[in-house]
Protein backbone atom coordinates (compact mmCIF):
# COMPACT_ATOMS: atom_id res chain seq x y z
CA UNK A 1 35.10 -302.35 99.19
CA UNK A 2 35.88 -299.31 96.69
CA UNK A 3 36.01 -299.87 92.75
CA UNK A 4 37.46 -297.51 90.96
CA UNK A 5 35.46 -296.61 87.69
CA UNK A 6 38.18 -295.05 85.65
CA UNK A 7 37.39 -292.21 82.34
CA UNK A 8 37.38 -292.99 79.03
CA UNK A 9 37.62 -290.54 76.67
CA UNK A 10 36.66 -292.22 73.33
CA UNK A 11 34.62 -295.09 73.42
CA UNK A 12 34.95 -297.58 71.01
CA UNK A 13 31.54 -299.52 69.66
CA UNK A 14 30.36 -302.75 71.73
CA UNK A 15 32.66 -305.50 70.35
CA UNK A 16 32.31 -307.87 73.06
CA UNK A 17 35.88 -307.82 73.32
CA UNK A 18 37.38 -308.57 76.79
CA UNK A 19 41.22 -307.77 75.29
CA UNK A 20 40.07 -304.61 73.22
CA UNK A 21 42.41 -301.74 74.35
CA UNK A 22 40.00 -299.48 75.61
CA UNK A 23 39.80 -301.73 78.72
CA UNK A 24 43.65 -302.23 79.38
CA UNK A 25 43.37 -299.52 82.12
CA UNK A 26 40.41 -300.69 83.68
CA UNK A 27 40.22 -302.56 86.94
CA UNK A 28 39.05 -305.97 87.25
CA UNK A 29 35.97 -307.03 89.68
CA UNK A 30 35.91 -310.71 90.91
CA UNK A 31 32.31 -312.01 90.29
CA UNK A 32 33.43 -315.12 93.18
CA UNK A 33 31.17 -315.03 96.50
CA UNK A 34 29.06 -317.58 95.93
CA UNK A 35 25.90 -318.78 97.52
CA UNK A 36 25.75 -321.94 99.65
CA UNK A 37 22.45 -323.08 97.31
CA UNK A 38 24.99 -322.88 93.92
CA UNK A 39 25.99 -326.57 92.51
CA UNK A 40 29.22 -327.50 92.30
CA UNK A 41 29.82 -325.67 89.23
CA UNK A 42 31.57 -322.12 90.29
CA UNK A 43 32.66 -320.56 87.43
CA UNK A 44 35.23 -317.99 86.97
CA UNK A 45 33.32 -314.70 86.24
CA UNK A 46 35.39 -311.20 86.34
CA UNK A 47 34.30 -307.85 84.79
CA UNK A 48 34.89 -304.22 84.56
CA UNK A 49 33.79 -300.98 83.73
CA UNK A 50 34.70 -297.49 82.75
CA UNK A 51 32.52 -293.81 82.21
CA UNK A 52 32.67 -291.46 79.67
CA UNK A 53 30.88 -287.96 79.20
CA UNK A 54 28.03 -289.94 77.81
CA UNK A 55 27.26 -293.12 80.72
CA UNK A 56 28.82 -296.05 82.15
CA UNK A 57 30.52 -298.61 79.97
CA UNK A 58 30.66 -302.42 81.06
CA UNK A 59 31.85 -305.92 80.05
CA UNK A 60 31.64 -309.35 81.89
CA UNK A 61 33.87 -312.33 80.96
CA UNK A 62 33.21 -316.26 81.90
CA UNK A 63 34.67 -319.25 82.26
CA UNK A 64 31.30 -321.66 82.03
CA UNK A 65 30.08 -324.47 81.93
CA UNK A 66 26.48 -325.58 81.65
CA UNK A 67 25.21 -322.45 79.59
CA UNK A 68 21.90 -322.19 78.34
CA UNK A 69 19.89 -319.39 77.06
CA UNK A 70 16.53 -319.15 75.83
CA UNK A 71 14.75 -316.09 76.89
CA UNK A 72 14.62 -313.47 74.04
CA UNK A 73 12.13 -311.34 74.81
CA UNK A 74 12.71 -307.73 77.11
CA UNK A 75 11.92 -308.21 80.45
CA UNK A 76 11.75 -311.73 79.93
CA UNK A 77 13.24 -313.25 83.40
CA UNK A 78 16.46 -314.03 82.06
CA UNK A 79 17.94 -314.86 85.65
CA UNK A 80 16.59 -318.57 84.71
CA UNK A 81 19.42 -318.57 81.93
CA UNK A 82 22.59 -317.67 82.24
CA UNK A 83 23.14 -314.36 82.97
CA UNK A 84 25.18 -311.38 84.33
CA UNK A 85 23.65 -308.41 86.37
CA UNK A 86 24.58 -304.97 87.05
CA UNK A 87 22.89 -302.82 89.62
CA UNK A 88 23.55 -299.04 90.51
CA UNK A 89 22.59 -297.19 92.86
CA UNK A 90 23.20 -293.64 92.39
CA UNK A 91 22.50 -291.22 95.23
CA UNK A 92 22.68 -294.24 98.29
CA UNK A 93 21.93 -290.55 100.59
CA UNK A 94 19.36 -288.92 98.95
CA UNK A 95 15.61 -288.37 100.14
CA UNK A 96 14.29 -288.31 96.92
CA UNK A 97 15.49 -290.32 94.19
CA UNK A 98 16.56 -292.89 96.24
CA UNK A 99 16.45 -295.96 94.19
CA UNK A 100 18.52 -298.16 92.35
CA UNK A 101 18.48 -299.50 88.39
CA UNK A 102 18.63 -303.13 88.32
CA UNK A 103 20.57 -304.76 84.30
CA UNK A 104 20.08 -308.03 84.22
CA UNK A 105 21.12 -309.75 80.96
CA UNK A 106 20.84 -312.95 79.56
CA UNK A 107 24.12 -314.42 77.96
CA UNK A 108 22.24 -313.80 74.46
CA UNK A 109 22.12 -309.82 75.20
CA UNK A 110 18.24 -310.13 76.78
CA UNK A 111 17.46 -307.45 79.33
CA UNK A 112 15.46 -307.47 82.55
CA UNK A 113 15.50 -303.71 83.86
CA UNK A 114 13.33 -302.42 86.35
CA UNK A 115 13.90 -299.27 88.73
CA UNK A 116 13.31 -300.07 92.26
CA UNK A 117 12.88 -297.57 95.28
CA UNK A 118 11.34 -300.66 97.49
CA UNK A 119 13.10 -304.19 97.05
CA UNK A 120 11.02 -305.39 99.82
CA UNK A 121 9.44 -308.90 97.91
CA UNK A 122 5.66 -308.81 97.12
CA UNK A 123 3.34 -310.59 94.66
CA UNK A 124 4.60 -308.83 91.98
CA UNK A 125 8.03 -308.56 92.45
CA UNK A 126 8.71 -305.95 94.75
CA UNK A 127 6.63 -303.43 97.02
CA UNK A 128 7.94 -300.51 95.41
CA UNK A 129 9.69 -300.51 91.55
CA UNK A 130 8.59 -299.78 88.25
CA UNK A 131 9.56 -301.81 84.63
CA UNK A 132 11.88 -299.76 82.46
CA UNK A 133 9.34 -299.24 79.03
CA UNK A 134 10.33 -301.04 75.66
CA UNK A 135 11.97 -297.70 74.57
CA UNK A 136 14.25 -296.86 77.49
CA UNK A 137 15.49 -300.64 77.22
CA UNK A 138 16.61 -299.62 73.54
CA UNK A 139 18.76 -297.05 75.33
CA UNK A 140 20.93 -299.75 76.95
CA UNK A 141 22.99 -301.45 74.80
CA UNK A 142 24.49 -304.80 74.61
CA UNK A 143 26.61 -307.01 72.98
CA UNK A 144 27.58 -310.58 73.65
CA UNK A 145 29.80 -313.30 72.08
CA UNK A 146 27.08 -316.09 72.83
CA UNK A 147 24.00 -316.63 69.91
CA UNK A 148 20.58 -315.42 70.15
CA UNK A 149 19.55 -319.06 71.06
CA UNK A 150 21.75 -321.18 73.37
CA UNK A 151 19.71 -324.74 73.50
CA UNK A 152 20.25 -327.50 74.16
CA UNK A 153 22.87 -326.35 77.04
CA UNK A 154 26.37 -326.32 76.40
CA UNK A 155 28.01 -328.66 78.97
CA UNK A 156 31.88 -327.95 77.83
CA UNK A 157 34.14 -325.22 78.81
CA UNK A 158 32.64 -322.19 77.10
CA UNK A 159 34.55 -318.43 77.39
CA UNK A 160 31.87 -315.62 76.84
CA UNK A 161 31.51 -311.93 77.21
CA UNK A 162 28.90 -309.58 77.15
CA UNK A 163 29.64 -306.10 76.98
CA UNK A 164 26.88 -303.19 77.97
CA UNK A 165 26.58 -299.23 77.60
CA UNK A 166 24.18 -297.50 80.25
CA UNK A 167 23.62 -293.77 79.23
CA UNK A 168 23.14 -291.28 82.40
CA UNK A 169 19.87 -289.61 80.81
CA UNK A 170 18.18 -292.64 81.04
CA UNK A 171 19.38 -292.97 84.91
CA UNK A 172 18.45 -289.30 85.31
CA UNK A 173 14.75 -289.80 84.11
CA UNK A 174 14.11 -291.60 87.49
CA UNK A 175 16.65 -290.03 89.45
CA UNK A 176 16.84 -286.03 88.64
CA UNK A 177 20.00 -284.68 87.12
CA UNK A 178 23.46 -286.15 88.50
CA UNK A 179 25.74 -283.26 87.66
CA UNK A 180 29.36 -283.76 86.90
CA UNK A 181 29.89 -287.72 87.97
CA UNK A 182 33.61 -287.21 88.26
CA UNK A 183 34.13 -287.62 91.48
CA UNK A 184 31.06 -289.44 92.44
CA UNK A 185 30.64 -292.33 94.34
CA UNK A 186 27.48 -294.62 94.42
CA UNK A 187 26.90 -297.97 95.54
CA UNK A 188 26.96 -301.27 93.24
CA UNK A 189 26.97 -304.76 93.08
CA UNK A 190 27.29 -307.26 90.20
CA UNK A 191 26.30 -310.91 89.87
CA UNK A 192 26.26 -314.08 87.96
CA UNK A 193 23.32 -316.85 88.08
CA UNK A 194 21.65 -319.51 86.25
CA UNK A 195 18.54 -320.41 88.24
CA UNK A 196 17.08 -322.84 85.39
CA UNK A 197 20.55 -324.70 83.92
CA UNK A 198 21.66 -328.38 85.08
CA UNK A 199 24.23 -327.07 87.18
CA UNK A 200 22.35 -323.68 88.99
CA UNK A 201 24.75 -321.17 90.70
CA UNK A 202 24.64 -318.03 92.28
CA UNK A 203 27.36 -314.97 92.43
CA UNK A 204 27.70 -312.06 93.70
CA UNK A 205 30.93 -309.35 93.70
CA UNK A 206 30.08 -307.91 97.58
CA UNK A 207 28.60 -311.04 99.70
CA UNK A 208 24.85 -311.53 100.12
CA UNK A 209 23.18 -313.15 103.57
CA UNK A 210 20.68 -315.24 101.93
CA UNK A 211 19.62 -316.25 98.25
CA UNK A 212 18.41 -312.80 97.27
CA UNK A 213 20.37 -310.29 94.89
CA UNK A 214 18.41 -306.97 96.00
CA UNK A 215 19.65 -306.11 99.06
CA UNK A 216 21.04 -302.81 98.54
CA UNK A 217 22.22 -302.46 101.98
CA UNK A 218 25.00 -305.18 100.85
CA UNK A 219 25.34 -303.01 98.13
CA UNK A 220 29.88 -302.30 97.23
CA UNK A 221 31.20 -298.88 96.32
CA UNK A 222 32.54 -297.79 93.34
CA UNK A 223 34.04 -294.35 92.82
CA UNK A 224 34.02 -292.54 89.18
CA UNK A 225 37.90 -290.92 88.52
């Protein structure tokens, strides 16, 4: 399956804003293959993203229930609240440079971001990744409708959205220069989870085979306009 990420010539600052009219042209992704493991709460998750000459441009919205977020620290693992991922994976073909750039963000705007060449599991995550530092996570920016402290849970119907800005330097530190991206295409996938909430589910946009988000061989395609 092909998404088509479309250009965008002037970005508008993060407002969070699923209606704002900078994403009227943009496709929509279905966030709805969900794992076996997930509770009976499946909510309705949808996002969708757009480039411009600067880096990728992204914003999740869901229908929820059962949200809770507490983890406010970077690289905090904020896949036990609930959260939205993003992971690309720029040159699927190349020999060197071959890895992938994992966003994983809390509803309250908390990143997890590590760069993995390896996602084979080991003791300490994964045989082969590193942990983006404090300052390239200040690159990434984020901005969500949810407060800085979601406890106790919400149990009601709760809308939120959580919009992110990924610049290509920061991709190109790990994975050389991309040249022109128009035209591009890489491999993706997106997800929704909330491993520690009363109601735990798990998400994915392109199906997974078992409980484990990085499997970059399941891995979509989207295309850059």
């Amino acid at each position: 399956m092909h998404y088509l990420i479309r250009y965008l010539e002037n970005p508008a600052p993060l407002s969070a804003d699923w209606h704002a009219s900078q994403w009227k042209n943009a496709e929509v992704i279905n966030i709805n293959q969900f794992r076996i493991e997930s509770s009976d709460h499946r909510p309705v998750v949808e996002a969708k993203m757009l480039y411009s000459e600067q880096g990728i441009h992204g914003i999740f919205r869901v229908q929820d229930r059962y949200v809770r977020c507490v983890k406010t620290q970077f690289q905090d693992m904020v896949c036990n609240d609930s959260c939205v991922e993003v992971y690309f994976h720029p040159k699927p073909d190349a020999t060197e440079g071959n890895g992938y750039i994992s966003l994983e963000m809390s509803g309250n705007g908390t990143l997890l971001s590590y760069y993995i060449t390896d996602a084979e599991r080991a003791p300490d995550g994964f045989k082969a990744f590193v942990k983006l530092t404090p300052e390239q996570g200040q690159q990434i920016q984020i901005r969500s409708t949810l407060p800085a402290m979601v406890e106790p849970e919400i149990t009601e119907p709760t809308e939120w959205c959580l919009e992110f800005f990924m610049p290509f330097s920061l991709l190109e530190e790990y994975v050389g220069e991309l040249g022109p991206i128009s035209g591009q295409t890489w491999r993706s996938n997106l997800f929704k989870c909330a491993d520690e909430t009363s109601h735990p589910h798990w998400a994915s946009w392109q199906p997974v085979p078992e409980l484990n988000f990085h499997m970059p061989e399941t891995f979509g395609w989207v295309r850059f306009e």
